[in-house]
C-alpha atoms as a PDB file:
ATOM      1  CA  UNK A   1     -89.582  14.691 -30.393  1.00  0.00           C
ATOM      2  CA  UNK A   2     -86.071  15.774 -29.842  1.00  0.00           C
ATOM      3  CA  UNK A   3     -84.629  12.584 -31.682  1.00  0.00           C
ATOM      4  CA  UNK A   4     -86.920  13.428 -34.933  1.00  0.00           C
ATOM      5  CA  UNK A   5     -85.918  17.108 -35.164  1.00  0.00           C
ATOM      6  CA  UNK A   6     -82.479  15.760 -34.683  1.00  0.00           C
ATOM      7  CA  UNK A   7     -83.125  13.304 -37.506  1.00  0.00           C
ATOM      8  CA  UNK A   8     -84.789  16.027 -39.755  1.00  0.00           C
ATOM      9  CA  UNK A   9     -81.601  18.654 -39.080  1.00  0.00           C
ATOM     10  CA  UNK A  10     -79.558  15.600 -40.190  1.00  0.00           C
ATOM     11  CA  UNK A  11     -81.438  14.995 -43.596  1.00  0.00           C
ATOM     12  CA  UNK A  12     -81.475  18.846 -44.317  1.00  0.00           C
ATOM     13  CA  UNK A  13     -78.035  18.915 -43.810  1.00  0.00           C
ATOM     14  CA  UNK A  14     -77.213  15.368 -45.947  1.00  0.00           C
ATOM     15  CA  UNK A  15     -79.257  17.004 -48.533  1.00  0.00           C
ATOM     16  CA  UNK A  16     -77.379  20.181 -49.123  1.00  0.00           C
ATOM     17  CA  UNK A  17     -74.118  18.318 -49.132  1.00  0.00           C
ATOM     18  CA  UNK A  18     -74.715  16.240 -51.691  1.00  0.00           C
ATOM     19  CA  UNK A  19     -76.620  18.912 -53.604  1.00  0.00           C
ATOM     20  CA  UNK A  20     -73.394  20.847 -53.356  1.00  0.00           C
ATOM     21  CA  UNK A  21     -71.570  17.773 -54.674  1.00  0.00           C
ATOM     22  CA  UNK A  22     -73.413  17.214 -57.306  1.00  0.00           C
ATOM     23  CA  UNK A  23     -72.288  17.573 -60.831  1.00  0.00           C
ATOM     24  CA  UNK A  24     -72.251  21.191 -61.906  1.00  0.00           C
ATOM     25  CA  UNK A  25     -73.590  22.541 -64.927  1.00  0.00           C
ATOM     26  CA  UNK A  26     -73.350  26.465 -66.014  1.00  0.00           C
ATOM     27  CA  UNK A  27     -76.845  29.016 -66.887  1.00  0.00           C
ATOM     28  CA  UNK A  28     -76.140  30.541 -70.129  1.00  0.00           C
ATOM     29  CA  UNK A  29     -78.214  33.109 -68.018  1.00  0.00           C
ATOM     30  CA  UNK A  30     -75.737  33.256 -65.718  1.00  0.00           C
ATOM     31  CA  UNK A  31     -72.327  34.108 -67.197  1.00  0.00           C
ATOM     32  CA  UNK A  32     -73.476  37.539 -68.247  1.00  0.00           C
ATOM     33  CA  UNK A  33     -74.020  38.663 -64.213  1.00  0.00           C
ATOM     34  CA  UNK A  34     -70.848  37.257 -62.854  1.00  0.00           C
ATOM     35  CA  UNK A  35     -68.743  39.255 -61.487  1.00  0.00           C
ATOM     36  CA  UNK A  36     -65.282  37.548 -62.634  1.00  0.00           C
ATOM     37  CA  UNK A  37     -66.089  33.908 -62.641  1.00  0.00           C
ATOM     38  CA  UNK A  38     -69.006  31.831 -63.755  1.00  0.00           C
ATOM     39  CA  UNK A  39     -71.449  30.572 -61.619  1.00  0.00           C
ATOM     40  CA  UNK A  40     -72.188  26.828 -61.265  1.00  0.00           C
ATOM     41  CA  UNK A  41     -74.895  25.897 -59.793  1.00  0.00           C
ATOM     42  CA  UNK A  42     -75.373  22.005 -59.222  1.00  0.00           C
ATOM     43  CA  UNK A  43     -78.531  20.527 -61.271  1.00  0.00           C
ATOM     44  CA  UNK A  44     -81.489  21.206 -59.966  1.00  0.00           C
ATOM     45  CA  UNK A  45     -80.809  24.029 -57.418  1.00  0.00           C
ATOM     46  CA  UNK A  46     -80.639  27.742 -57.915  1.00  0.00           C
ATOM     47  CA  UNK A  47     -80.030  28.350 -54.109  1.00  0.00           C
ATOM     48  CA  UNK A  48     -76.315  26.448 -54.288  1.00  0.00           C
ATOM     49  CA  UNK A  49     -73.021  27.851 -55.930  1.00  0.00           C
ATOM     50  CA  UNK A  50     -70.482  25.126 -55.784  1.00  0.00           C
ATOM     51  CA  UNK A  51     -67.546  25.325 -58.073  1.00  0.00           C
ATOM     52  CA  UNK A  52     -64.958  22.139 -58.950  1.00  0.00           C
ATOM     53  CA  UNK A  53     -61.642  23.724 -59.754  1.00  0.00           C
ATOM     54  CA  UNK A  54     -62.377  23.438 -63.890  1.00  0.00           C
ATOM     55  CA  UNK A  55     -65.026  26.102 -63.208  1.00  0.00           C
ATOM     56  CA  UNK A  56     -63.526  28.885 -61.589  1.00  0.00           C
ATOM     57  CA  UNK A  57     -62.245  31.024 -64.284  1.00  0.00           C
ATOM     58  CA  UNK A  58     -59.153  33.452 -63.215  1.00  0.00           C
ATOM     59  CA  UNK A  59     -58.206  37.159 -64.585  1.00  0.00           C
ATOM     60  CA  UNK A  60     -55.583  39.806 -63.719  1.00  0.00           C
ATOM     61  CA  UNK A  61     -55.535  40.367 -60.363  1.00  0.00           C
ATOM     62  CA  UNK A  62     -56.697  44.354 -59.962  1.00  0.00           C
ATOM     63  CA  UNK A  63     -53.814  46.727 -60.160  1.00  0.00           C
ATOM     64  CA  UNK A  64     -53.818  47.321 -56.534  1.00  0.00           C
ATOM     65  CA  UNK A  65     -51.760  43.952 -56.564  1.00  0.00           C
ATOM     66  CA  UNK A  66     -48.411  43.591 -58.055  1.00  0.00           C
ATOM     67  CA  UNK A  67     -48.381  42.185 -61.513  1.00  0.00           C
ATOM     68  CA  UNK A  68     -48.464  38.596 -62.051  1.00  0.00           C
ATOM     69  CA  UNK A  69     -51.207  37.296 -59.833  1.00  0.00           C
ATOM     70  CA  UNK A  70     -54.827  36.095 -60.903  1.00  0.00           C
ATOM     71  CA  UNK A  71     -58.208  36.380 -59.097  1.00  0.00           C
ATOM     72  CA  UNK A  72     -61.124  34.505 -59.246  1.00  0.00           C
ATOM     73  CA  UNK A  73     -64.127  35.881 -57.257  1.00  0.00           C
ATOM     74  CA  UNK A  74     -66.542  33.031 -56.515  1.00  0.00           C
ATOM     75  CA  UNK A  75     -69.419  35.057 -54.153  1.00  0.00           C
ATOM     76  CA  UNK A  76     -70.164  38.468 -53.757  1.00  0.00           C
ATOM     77  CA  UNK A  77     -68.354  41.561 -55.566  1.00  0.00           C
ATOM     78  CA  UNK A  78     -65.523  42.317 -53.165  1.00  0.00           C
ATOM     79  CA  UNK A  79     -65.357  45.630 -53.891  1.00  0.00           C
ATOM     80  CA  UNK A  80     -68.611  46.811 -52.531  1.00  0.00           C
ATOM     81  CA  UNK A  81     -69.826  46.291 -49.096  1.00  0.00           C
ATOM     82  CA  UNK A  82     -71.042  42.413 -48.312  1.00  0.00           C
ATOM     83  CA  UNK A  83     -70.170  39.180 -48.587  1.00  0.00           C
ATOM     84  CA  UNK A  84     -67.408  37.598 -50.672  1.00  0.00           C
ATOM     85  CA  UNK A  85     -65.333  35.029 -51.232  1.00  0.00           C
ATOM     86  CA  UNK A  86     -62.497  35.219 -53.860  1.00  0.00           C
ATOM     87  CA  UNK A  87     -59.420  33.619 -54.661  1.00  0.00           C
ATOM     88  CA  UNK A  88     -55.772  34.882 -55.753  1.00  0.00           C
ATOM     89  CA  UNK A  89     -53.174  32.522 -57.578  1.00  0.00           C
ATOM     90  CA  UNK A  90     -49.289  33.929 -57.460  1.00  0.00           C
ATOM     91  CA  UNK A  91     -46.953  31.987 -58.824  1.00  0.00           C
ATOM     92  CA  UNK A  92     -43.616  31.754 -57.616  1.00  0.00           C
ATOM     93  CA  UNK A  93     -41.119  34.378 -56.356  1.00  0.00           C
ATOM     94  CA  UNK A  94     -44.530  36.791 -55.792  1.00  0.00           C
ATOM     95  CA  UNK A  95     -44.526  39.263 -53.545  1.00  0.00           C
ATOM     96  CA  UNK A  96     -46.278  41.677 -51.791  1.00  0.00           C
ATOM     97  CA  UNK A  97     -44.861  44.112 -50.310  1.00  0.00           C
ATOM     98  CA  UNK A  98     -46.099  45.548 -46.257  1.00  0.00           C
ATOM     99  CA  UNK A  99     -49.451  46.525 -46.345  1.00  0.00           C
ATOM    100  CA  UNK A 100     -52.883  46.198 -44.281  1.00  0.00           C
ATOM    101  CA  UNK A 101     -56.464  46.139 -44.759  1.00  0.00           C
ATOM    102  CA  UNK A 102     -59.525  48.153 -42.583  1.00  0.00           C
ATOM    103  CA  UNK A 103     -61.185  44.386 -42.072  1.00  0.00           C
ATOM    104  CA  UNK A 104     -60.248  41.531 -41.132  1.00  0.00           C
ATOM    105  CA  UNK A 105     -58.546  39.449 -43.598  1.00  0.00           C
ATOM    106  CA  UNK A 106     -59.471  35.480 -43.676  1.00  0.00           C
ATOM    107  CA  UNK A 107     -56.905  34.011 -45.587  1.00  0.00           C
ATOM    108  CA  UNK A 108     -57.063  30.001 -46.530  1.00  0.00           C
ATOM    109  CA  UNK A 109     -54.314  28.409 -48.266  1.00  0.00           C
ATOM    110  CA  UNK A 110     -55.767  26.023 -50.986  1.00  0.00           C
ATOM    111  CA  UNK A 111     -52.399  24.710 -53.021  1.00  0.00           C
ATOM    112  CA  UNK A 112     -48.360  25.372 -52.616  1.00  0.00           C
ATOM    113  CA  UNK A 113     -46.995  27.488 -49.553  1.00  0.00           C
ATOM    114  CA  UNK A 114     -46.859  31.264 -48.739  1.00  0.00           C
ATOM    115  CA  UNK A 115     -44.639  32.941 -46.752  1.00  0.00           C
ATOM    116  CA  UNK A 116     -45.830  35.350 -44.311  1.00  0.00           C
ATOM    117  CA  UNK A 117     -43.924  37.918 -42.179  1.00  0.00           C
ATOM    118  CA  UNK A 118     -45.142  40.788 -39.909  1.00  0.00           C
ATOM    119  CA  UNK A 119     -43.918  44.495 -39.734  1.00  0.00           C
ATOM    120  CA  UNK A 120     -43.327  47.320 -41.904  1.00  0.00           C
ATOM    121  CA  UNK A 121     -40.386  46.289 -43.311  1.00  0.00           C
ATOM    122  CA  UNK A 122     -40.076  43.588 -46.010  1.00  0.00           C
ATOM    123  CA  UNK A 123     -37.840  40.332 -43.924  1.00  0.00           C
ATOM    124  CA  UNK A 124     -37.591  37.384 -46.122  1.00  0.00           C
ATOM    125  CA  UNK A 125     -35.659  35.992 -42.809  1.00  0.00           C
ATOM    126  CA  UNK A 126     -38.334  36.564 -40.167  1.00  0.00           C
ATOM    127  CA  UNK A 127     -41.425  34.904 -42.579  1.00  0.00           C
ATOM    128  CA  UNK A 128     -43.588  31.957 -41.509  1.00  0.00           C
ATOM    129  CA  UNK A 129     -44.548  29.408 -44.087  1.00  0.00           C
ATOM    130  CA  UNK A 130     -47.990  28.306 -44.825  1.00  0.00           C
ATOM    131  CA  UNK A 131     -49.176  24.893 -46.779  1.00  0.00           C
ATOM    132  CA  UNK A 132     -51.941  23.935 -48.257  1.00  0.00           C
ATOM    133  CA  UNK A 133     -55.251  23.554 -45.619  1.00  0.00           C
ATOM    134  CA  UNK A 134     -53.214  26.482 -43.563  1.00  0.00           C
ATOM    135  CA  UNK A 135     -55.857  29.615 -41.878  1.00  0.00           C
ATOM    136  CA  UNK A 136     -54.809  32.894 -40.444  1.00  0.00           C
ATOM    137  CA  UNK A 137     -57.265  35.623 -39.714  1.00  0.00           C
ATOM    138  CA  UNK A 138     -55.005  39.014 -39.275  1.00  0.00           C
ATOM    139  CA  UNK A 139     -56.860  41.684 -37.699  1.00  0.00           C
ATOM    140  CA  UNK A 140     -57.592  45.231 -39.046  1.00  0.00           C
ATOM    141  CA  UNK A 141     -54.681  47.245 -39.316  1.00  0.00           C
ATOM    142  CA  UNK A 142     -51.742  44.396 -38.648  1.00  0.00           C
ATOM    143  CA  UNK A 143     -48.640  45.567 -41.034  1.00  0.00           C
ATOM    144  CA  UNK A 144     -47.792  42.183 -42.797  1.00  0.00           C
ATOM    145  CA  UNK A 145     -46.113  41.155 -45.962  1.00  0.00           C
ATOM    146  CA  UNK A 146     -46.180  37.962 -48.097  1.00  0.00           C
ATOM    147  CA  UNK A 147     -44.564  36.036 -50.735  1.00  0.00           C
ATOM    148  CA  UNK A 148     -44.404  33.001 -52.504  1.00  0.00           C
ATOM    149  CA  UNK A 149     -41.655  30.830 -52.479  1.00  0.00           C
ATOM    150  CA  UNK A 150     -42.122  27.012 -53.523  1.00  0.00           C
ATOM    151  CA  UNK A 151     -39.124  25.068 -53.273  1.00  0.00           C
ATOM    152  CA  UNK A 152     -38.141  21.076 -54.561  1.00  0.00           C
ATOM    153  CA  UNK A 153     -40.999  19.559 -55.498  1.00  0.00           C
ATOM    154  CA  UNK A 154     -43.406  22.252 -55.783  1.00  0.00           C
ATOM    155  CA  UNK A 155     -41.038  25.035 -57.380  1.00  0.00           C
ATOM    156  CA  UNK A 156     -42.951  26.712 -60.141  1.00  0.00           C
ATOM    157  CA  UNK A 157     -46.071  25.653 -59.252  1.00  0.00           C
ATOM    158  CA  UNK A 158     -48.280  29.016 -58.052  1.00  0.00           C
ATOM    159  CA  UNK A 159     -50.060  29.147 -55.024  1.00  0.00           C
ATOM    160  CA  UNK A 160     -53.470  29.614 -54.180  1.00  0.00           C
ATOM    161  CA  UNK A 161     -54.989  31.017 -51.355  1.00  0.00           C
ATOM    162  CA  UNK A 162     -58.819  31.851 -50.601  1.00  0.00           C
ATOM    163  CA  UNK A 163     -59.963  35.076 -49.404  1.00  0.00           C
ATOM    164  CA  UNK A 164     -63.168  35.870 -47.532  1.00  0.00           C
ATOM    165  CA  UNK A 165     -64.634  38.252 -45.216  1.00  0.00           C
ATOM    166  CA  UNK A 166     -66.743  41.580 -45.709  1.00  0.00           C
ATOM    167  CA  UNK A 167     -66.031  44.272 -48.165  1.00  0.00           C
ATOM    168  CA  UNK A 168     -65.217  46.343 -49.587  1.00  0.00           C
ATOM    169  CA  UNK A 169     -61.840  44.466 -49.598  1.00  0.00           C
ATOM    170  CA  UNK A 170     -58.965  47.099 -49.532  1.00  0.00           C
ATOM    171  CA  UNK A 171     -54.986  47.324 -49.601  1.00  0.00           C
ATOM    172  CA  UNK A 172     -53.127  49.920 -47.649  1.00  0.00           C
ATOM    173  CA  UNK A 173     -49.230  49.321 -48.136  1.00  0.00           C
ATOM    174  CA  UNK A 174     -46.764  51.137 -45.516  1.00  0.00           C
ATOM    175  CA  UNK A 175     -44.740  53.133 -48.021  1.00  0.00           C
ATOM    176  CA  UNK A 176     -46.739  54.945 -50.836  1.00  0.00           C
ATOM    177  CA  UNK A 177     -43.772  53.379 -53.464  1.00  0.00           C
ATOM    178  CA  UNK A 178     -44.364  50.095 -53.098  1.00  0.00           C
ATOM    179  CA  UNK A 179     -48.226  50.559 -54.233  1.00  0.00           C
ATOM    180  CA  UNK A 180     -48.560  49.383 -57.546  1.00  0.00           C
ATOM    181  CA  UNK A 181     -51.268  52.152 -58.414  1.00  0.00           C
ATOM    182  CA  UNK A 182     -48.888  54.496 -58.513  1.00  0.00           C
ATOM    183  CA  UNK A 183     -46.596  53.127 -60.581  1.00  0.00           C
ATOM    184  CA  UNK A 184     -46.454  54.748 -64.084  1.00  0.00           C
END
């Protein structure tokens, strides 16, 4: 009995892999209700968003970040409370300045490196680098600052990192000047 539940488990789970890796198609339907990017949903199964990188579609980063970046938001509408996974492309010589957020922030670098530093002062020589397939989960609260900064080969590619947690997803910076919303 065990062994065929453990066989069944196994064919669920082979299923919705390959489901997700299926070719993806868009709804017509669909583009009108996302939120900033279009859902794909593979053929056959409206249960399943999976995106390849053609079908994420980026726009100006909201004006809580400094100008330059783009967002894509692939689940959930992370500024109300849920669910949500987004993603934010800076290209190089971004920063942001110290801040912190009331959740958890799950950060997941997808392509090039940021630069991380902790504190509530902006210290390009005390910052950690990140590459690609790097994870950090900074708690509630944690003063941190980040930038962008691909050298050699990667230099003026931008970087993209993948956000996810619970929202709403909010930005607190240290000093009130370095917000960009209020900036005239």
């Amino acid at each position: 009995m065990k062994r065929l539940l453990s066989i069944a488990m196994t064919t669920c789970l082979l299923l919705g892999v390959a489901a997700a890796q299926t070719t993806t198609t868009t709804k017509k339907s669909d583009k009108k209700s996302a939120p900033a990017a279009a859902k794909a949903t593979p053929a056959g199964s409206s249960h399943v968003k999976a995106y390849s990188p053609d079908d994420v579609k980026w726009t100006p980063a909201p004006k809580a970040l400094p100008a330059g970046a783009q967002i894509a938001v692939l689940e959930g509408d992370p500024m109300k409370p849920g669910a949500y996974t987004m993603r934010l492309k800076m290209p190089n010589n971004y920063r942001i300045p110290p801040h912190s957020h009331v959740r958890v922030e799950h950060v997941t670098v997808l392509a090039g490196t940021i630069r991380v530093g902790m504190g509530d002062k902006f210290d390009e020589k005390s910052m950690n680098g990140f590459g690609a397939g790097s994870f950090a989960a900074i708690e509630p609260g944690a003063h941190h600052y980040a930038m962008v900064k691909n050298d050699n080969i990667l230099k003026g590619r931008d970087t993209i990192i993948q956000l996810h947690g619970e929202g709403p997803w909010e930005i607190k910076y240290v000093t009130a000047s370095d917000d960009p919303r209020n900036k005239k």
